[in-house]
Protein backbone atom coordinates (compact mmCIF):
# COMPACT_ATOMS: atom_id res chain seq x y z
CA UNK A 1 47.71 33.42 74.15
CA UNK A 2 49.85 29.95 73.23
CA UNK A 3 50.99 30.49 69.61
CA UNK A 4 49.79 29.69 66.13
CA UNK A 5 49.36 26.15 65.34
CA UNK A 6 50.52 24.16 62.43
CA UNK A 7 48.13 21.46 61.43
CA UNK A 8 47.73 18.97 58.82
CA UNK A 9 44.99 16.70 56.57
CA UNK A 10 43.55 13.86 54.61
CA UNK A 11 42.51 12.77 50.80
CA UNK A 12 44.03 13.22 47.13
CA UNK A 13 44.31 15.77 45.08
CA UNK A 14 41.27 14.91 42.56
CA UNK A 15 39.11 13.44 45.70
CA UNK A 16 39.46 16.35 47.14
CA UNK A 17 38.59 18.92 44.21
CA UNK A 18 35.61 17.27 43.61
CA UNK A 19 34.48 16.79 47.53
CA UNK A 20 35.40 20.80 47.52
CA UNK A 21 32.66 21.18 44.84
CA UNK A 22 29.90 19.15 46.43
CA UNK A 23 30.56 20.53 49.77
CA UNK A 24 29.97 24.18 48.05
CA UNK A 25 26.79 23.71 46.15
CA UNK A 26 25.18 21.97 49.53
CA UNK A 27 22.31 23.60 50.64
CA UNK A 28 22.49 25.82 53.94
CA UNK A 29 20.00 27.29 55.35
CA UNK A 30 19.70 28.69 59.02
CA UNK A 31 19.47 31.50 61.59
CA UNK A 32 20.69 34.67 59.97
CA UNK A 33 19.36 34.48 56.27
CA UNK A 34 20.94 36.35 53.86
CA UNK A 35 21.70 35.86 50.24
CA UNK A 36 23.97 32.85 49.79
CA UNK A 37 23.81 33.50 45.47
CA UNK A 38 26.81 34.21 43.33
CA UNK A 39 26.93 38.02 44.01
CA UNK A 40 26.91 37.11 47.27
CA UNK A 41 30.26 38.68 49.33
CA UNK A 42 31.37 37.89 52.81
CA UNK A 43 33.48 40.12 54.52
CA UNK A 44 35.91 38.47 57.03
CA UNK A 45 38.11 40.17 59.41
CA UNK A 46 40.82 38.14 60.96
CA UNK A 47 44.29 37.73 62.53
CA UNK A 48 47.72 37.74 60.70
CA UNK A 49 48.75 34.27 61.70
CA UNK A 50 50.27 31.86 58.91
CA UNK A 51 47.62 29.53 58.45
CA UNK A 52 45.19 32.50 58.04
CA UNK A 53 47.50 34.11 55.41
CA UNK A 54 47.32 30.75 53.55
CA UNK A 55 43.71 30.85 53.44
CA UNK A 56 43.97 33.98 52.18
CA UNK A 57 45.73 33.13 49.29
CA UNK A 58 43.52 30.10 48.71
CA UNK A 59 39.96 31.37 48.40
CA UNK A 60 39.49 32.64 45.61
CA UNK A 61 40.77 30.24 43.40
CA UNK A 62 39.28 27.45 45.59
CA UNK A 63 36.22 28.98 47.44
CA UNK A 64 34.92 31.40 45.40
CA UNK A 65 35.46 29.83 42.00
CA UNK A 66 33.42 26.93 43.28
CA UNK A 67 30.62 29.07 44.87
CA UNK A 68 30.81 32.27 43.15
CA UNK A 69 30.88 33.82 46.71
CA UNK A 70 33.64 36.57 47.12
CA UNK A 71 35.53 37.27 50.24
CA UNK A 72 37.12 40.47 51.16
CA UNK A 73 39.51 40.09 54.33
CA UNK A 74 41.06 42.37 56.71
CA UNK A 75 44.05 41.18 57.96
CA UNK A 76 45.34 42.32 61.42
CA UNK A 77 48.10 41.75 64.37
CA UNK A 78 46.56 39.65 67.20
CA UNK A 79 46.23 42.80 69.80
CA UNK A 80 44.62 45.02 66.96
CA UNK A 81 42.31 42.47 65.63
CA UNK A 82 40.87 41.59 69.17
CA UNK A 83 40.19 45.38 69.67
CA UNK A 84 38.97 45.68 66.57
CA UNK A 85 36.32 42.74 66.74
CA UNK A 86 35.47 43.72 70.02
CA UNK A 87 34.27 47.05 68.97
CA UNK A 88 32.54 45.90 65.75
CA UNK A 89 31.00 43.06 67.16
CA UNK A 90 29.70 45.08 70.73
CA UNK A 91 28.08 47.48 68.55
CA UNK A 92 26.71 45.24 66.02
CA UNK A 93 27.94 47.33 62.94
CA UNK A 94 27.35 44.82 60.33
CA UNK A 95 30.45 45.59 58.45
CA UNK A 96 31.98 42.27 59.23
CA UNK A 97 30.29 39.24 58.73
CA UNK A 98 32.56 36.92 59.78
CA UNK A 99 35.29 37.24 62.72
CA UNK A 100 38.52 34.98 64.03
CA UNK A 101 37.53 34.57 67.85
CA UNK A 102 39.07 32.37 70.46
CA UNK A 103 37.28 30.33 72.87
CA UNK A 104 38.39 32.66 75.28
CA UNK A 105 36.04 35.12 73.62
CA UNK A 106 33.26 33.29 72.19
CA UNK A 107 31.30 32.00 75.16
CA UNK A 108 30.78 35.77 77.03
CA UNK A 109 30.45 37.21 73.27
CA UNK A 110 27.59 34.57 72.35
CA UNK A 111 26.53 35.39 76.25
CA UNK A 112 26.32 39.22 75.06
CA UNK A 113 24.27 38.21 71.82
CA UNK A 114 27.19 39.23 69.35
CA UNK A 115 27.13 35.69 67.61
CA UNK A 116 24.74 34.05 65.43
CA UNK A 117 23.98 30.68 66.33
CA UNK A 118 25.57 27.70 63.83
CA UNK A 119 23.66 24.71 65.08
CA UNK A 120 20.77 25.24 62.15
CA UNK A 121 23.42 25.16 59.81
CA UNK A 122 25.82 22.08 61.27
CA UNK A 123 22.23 20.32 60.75
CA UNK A 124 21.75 21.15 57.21
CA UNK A 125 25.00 20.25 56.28
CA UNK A 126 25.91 16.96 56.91
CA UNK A 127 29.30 16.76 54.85
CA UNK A 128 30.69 19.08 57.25
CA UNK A 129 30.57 16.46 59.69
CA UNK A 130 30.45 18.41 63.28
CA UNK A 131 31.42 15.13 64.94
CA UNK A 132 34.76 14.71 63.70
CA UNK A 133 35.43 18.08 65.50
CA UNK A 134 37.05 16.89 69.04
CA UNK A 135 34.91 17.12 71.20
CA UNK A 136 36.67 19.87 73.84
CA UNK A 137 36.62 22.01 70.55
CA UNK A 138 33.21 21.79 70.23
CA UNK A 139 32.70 22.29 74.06
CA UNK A 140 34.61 25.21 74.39
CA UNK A 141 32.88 27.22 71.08
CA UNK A 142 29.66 26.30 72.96
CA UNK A 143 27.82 29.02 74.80
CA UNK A 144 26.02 28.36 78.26
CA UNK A 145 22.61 28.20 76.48
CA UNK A 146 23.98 25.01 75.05
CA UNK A 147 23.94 26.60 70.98
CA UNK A 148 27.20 26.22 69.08
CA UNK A 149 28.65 29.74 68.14
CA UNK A 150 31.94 28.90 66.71
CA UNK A 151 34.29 26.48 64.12
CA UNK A 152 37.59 25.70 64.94
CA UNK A 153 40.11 26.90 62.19
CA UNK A 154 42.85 24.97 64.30
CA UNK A 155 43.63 24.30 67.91
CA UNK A 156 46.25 23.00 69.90
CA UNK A 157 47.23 22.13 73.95
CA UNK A 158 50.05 21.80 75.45
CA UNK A 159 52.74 19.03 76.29
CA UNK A 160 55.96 18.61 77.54
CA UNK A 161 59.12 18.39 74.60
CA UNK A 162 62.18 17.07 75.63
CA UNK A 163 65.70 16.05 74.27
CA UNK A 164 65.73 12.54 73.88
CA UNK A 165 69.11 12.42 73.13
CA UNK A 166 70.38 14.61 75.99
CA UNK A 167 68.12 12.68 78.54
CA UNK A 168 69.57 9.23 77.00
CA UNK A 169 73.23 10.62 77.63
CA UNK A 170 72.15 11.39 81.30
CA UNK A 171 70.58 7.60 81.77
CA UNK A 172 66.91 8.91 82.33
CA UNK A 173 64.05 7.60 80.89
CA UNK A 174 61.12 10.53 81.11
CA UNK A 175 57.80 8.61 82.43
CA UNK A 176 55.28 8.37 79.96
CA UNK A 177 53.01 10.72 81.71
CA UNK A 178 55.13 13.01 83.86
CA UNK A 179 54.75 14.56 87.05
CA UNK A 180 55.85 18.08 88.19
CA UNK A 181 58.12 16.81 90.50
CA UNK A 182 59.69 14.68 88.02
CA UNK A 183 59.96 17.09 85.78
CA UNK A 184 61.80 19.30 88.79
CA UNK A 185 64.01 15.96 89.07
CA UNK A 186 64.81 15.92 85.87
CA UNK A 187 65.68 19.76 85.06
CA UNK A 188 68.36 19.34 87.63
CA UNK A 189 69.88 16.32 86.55
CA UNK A 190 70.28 17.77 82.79
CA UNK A 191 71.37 21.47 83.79
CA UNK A 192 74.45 22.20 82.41
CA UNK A 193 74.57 18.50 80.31
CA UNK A 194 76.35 20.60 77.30
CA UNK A 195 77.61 23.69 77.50
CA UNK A 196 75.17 26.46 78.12
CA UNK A 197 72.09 23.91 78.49
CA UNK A 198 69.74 24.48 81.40
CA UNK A 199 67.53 22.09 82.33
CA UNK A 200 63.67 23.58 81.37
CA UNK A 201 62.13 26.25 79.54
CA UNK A 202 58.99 28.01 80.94
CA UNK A 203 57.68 31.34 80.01
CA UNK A 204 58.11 33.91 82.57
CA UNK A 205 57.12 37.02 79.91
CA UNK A 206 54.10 39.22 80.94
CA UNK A 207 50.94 38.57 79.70
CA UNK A 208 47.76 36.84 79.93
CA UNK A 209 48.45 34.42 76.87
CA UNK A 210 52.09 34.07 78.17
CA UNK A 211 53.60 33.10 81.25
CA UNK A 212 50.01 33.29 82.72
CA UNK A 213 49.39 30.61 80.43
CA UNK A 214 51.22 27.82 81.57
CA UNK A 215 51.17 28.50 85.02
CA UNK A 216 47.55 28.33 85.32
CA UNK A 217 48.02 25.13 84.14
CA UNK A 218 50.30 24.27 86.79
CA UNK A 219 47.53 26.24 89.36
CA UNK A 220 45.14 23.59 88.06
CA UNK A 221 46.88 20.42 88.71
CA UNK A 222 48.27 21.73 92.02
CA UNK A 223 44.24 22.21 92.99
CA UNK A 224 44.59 25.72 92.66
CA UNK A 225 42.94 28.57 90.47
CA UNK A 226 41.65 31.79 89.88
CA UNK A 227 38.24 31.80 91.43
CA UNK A 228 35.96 29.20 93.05
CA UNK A 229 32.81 28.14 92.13
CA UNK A 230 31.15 30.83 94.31
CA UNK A 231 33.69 33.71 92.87
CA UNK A 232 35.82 33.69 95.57
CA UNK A 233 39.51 34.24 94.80
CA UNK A 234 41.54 31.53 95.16
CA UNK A 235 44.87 32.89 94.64
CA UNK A 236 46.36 32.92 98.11
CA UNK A 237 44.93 29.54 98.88
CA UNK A 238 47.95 26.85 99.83
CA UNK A 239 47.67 24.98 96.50
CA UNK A 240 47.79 28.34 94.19
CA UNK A 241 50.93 29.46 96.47
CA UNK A 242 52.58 26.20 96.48
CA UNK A 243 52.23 25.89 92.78
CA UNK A 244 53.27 29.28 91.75
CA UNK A 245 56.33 28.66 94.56
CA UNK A 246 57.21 25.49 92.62
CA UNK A 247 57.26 27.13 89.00
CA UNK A 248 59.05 30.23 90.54
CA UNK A 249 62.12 28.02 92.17
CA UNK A 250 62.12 25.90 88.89
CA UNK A 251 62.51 28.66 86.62
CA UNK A 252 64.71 30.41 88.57
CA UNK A 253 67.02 27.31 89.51
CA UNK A 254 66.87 25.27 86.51
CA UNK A 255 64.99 28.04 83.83
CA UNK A 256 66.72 29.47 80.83
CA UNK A 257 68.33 32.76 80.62
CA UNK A 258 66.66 35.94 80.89
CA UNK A 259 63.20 34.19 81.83
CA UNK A 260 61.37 37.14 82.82
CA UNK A 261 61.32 38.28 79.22
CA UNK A 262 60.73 34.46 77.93
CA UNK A 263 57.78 33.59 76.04
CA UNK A 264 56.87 31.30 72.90
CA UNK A 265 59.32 32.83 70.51
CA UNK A 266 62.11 33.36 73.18
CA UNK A 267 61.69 29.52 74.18
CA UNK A 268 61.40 28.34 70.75
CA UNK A 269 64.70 29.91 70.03
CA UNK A 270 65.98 28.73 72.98
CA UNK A 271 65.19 24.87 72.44
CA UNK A 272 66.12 24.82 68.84
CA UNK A 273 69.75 26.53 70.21
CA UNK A 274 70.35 23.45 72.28
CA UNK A 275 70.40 26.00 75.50
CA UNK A 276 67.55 24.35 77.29
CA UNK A 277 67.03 20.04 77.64
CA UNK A 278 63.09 20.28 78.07
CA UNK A 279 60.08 22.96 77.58
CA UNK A 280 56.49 22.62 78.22
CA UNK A 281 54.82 24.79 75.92
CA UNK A 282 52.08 24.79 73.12
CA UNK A 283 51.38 21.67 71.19
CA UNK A 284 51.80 24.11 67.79
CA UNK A 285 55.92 24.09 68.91
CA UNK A 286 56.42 20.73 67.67
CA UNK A 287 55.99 21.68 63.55
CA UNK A 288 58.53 23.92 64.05
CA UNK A 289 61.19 21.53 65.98
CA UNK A 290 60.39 18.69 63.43
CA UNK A 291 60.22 21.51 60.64
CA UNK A 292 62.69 21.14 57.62
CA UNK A 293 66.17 22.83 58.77
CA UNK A 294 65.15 22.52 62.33
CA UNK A 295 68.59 21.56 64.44
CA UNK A 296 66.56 19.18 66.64
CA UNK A 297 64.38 17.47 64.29
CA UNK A 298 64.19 13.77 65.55
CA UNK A 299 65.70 14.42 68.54
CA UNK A 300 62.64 15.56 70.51
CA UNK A 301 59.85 12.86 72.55
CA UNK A 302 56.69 14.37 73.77
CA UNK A 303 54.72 13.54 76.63
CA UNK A 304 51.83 14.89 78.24
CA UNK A 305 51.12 18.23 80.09
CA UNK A 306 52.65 17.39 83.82
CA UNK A 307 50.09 16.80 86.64
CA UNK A 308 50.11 16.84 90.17
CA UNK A 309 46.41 16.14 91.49
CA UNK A 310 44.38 15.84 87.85
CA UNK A 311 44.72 13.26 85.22
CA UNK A 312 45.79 16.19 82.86
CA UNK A 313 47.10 19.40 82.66
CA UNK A 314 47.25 20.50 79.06
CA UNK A 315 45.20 23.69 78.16
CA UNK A 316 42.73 24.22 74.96
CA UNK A 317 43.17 27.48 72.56
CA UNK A 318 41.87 27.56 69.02
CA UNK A 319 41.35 30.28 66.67
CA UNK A 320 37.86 29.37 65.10
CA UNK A 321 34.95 31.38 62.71
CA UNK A 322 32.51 32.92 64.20
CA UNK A 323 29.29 35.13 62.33
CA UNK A 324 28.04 38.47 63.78
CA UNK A 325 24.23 38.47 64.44
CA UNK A 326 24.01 41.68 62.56
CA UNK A 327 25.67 39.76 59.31
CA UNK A 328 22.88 40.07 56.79
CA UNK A 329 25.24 37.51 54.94
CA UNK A 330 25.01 34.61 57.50
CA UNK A 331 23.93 32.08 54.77
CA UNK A 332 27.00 33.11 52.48
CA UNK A 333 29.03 33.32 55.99
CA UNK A 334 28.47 29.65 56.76
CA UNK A 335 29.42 28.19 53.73
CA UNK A 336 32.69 29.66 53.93
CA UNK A 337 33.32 29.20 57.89
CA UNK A 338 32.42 25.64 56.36
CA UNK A 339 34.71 25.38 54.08
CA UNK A 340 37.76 26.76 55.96
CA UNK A 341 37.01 24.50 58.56
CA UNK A 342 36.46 21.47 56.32
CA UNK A 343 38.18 17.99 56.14
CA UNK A 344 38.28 19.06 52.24
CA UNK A 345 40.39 22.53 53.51
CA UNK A 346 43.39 20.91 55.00
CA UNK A 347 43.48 17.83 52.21
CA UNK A 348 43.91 21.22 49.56
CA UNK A 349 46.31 23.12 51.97
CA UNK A 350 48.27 19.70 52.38
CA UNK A 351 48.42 18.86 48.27
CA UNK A 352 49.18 22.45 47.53
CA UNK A 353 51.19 24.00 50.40
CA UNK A 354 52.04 20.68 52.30
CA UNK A 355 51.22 18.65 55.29
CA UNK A 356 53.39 20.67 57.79
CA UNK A 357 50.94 23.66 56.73
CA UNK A 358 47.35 22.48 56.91
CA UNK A 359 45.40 23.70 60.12
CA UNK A 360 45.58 20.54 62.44
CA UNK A 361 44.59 20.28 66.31
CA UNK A 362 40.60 20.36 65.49
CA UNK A 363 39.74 17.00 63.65
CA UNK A 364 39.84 13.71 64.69
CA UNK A 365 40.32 12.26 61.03
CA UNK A 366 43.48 14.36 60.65
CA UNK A 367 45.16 12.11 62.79
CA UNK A 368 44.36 9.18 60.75
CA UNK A 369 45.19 10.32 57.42
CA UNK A 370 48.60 8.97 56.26
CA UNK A 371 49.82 12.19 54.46
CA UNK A 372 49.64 14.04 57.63
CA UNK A 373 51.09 11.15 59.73
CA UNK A 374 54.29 10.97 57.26
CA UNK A 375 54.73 14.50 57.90
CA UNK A 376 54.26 15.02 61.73
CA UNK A 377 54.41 11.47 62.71
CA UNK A 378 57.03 12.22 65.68
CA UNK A 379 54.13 14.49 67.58
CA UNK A 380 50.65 13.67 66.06
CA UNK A 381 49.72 11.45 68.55
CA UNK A 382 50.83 13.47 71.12
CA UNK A 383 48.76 17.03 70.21
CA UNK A 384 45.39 14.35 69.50
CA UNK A 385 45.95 13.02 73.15
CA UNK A 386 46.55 16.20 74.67
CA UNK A 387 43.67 17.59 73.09
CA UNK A 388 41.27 14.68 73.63
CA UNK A 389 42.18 14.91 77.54
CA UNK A 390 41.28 18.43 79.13
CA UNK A 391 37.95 19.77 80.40
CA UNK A 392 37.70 23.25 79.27
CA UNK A 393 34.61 23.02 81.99
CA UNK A 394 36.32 21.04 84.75
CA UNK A 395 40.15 21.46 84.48
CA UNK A 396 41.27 21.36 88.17
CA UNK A 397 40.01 19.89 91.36
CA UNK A 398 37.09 21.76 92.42
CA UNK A 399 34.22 23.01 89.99
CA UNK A 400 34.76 26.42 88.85
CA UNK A 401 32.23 29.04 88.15
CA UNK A 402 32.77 29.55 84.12
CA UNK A 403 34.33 27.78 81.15
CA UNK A 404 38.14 28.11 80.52
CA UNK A 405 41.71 26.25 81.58
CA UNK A 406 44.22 28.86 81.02
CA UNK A 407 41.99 32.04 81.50
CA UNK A 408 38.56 32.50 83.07
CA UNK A 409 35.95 32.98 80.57
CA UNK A 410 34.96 36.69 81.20
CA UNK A 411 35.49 40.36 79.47
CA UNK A 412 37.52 41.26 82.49
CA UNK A 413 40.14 38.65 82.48
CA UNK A 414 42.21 40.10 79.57
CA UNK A 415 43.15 43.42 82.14
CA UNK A 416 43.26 40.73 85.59
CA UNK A 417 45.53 38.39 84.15
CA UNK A 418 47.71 40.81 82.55
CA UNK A 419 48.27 42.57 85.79
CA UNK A 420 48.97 39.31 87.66
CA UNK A 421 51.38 38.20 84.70
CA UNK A 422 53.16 41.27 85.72
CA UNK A 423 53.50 40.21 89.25
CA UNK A 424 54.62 36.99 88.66
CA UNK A 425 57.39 38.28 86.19
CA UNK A 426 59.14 40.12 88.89
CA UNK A 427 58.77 37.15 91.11
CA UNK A 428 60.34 35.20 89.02
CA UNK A 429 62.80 38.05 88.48
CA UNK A 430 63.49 38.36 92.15
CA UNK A 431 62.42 41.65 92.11
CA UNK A 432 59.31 40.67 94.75
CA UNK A 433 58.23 36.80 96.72
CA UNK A 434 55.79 34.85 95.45
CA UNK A 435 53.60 35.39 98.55
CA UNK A 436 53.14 39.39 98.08
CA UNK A 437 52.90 39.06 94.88
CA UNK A 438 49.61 36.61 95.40
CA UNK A 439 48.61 38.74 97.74
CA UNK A 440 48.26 41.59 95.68
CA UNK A 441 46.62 39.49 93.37
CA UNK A 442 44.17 38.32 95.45
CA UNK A 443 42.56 42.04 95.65
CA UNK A 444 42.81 42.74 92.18
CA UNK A 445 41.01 39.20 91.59
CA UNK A 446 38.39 40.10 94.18
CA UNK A 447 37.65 43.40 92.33
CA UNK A 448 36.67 41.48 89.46
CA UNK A 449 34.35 39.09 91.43
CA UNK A 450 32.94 41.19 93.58
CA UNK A 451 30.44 41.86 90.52
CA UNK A 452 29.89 38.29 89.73
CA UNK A 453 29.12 37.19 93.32
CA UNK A 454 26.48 40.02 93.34
């Protein structure tokens, strides 16, 4: 899926110690029970991404000193974790409480009855303040029976980063919200404006959370898709051809070197190195451009997703908490999803560890919190907007049959989208056209829907 965000908070030092402690020794009570006491222990299995691995290293002299609640985590690669939850949390085991789960997963795991319900407990506990979650976070952790199943840990969208500098050199001002073809425009006009550069980085790597990722995107605002609302595949239809056609020929005319094996990290590098002008990517990319000893800090300008036929583009991922029904912990569970998804959280991450590293892309207060502004001032803006502006339930130009932006919301996707991914990376490799490998698409998507149309 799009990478690990950065993210970043609000308050003092003191302020926040002491809103820590009152947020702790709130009462919870809701669906689940459990012992919330002090010999109460929560066991948490989650992915191996940074901001994680901070939280690791806070809780127990944060959390657990001020509830007396211990945490044991298992820590996990991103493939291995998902398998992992998937089996625990399918067989309702127990032996996790609480799980890291995307919104790709939540909705059809709340839809299985895997996930305890959190609304009981966002209603006891005021200080946690659900509405200062953005609302498309909230919507997209939000099962189809209308209960809440998840808290965003972060979250992020994406936009489109660009050399200023190189773009100023050229005489072209980007529009403040782009369109594909400009884009196209403008990724020919900059190839080869220093030595080496082409014009635009897009992922062409296999995988369902990589090149699959931003193309949908571009499927969206073309009036493409996967499926229609009555499950009918929609991936030889005119706009999902001419879209894929258009982000084919770009990459391959204007796209950085070796694109078929480009994803996050290879475009990341390849941005940083000067060797591409532009990149449309996740919103998480800019703490790493603006980060200290980044070679193109202050020379980057943001601008939203491009769009064709929508008023957006940008997609939605978040890594967020989630309980298992089976948790006989669920009381002791919600205090800490509430912590680690607290305003009070990123103010200790950002006095401790430092703006740059508190979990941003989820709250609507982190973007008015001075601390965090200083610190990611160049793109804050930018990630709020882009967030703020999809429709995880509405993203292109004809209503869709489930939840979702850059995947489809079901169990099956994971396998479909990989397999398309694949097709598309030899397109874009020249190894097959774009219009046999849609084809073939088409029948492995209508395998998959043939169930759901049934």
């Amino acid at each position: 899926m799009p990478r690990p965000m950065t993210g970043r908070r609000r308050l003092v030092i003191g302020v926040a110690a002491l809103a820590v402690t009152a947020l702790m020794s709130s009462a919870c009570s809701g669906a689940g029970g459990g012992s919330s006491g002090g010999a109460a222990t929560v066991n948490v299995l989650m992915v191996n991404n940074p901001q994680m691995v901070d939280l690791q290293k806070l809780t127990a002299d944060n959390f657990t000193k001020q509830t007396g609640i211990n945490v044991k985590f298992t820590v996990l690669p991103e493939n291995d974790v998902r398998d992992k939850i998937s089996q625990e949390f399918s067989s309702q085991a127990g032996q996790y409480d609480v799980a890291t789960l995307s919104n790709y997963e939540i909705p059809f795991y709340a839809k299985n009855g895997w996930l305890a319900p959190l609304d009981s407990y966002v209603a006891a506990d005021p200080g946690f303040d659900q509405a200062d979650v953005l609302k498309p976070m909230t919507e997209s952790l939000t099962g189809s029976d209308g209960k809440l199943y998840g808290e965003p840990f972060y979250g992020e969208s994406s936009f489109l980063m660009y050399r200023k500098d190189v773009l100023q050199a050229k005489g072209i001002t980007m529009p403040a919200k782009p369109t594909w073809q400009q884009v196209a425009d403008i990724a020919a006009a900059v190839d080869g404006a220093q030595p080496d550069m082409k014009g635009i980085c897009l992922r062409g790597q296999p995988g369902w959370g990589e090149v699959m990722a931003p193309l949908t995107t571009v499927w969206n605002t073309f009036g493409g898709g996967w499926f229609d609302q009555g499950w009918r595949p929609m991936l030889t239809s005119p706009q999902t051809v001419a879209a894929t056609q258009f982000y084919v020929n770009l990459v391959r005319q204007h796209g950085e070197a070796g694109a078929p094996q480009a994803g996050f990290t290879e475009c990341l590098n390849n941005f940083e190195q000067s060797k591409v002008a532009m990149w449309y990517d996740a919103t998480s990319a800019a703490g790493s451009l603006e980060g200290p000893g980044s070679p193109v800090a202050g020379k980057v300008g943001y601008v939203p997703a491009p769009v064709v036929n929508t008023p957006s583009s940008g997609w939605l991922y978040t890594w967020a908490w989630s309980i298992q029904k089976a948790s006989k912990n669920a009381d002791a569970s919600w205090k800490f999803i509430s912590w680690a998804s607290s305003k009070q959280y990123e103010q200790l991450v950002g006095a401790q560890l430092g703006w740059p590293r508190a979990p941003a892309g989820k709250r609507a207060s982190t973007y008015a919190t001075p601390e965090y502004l200083a610190a990611a001032g160049a793109f804050a803006s930018a990630t709020k907007q882009a967030i703020e502006s999809v429709d995880p339930g509405n993203p292109g130009t004809q209503p869709r049959p489930t939840i979702g932006i850059q995947f489809v919301d079901i169990p099956e996707f994971a396998d479909l989208g990989t397999q398309v991914s694949q097709k598309i990376s030899s397109a874009i490799a020249g190894q097959t056209d774009v219009s046999a490998a849609l084809t073939d698409s088409q029948g492995l998507a209508d395998k998959v829907a043939a169930k759901y149309r049934r």
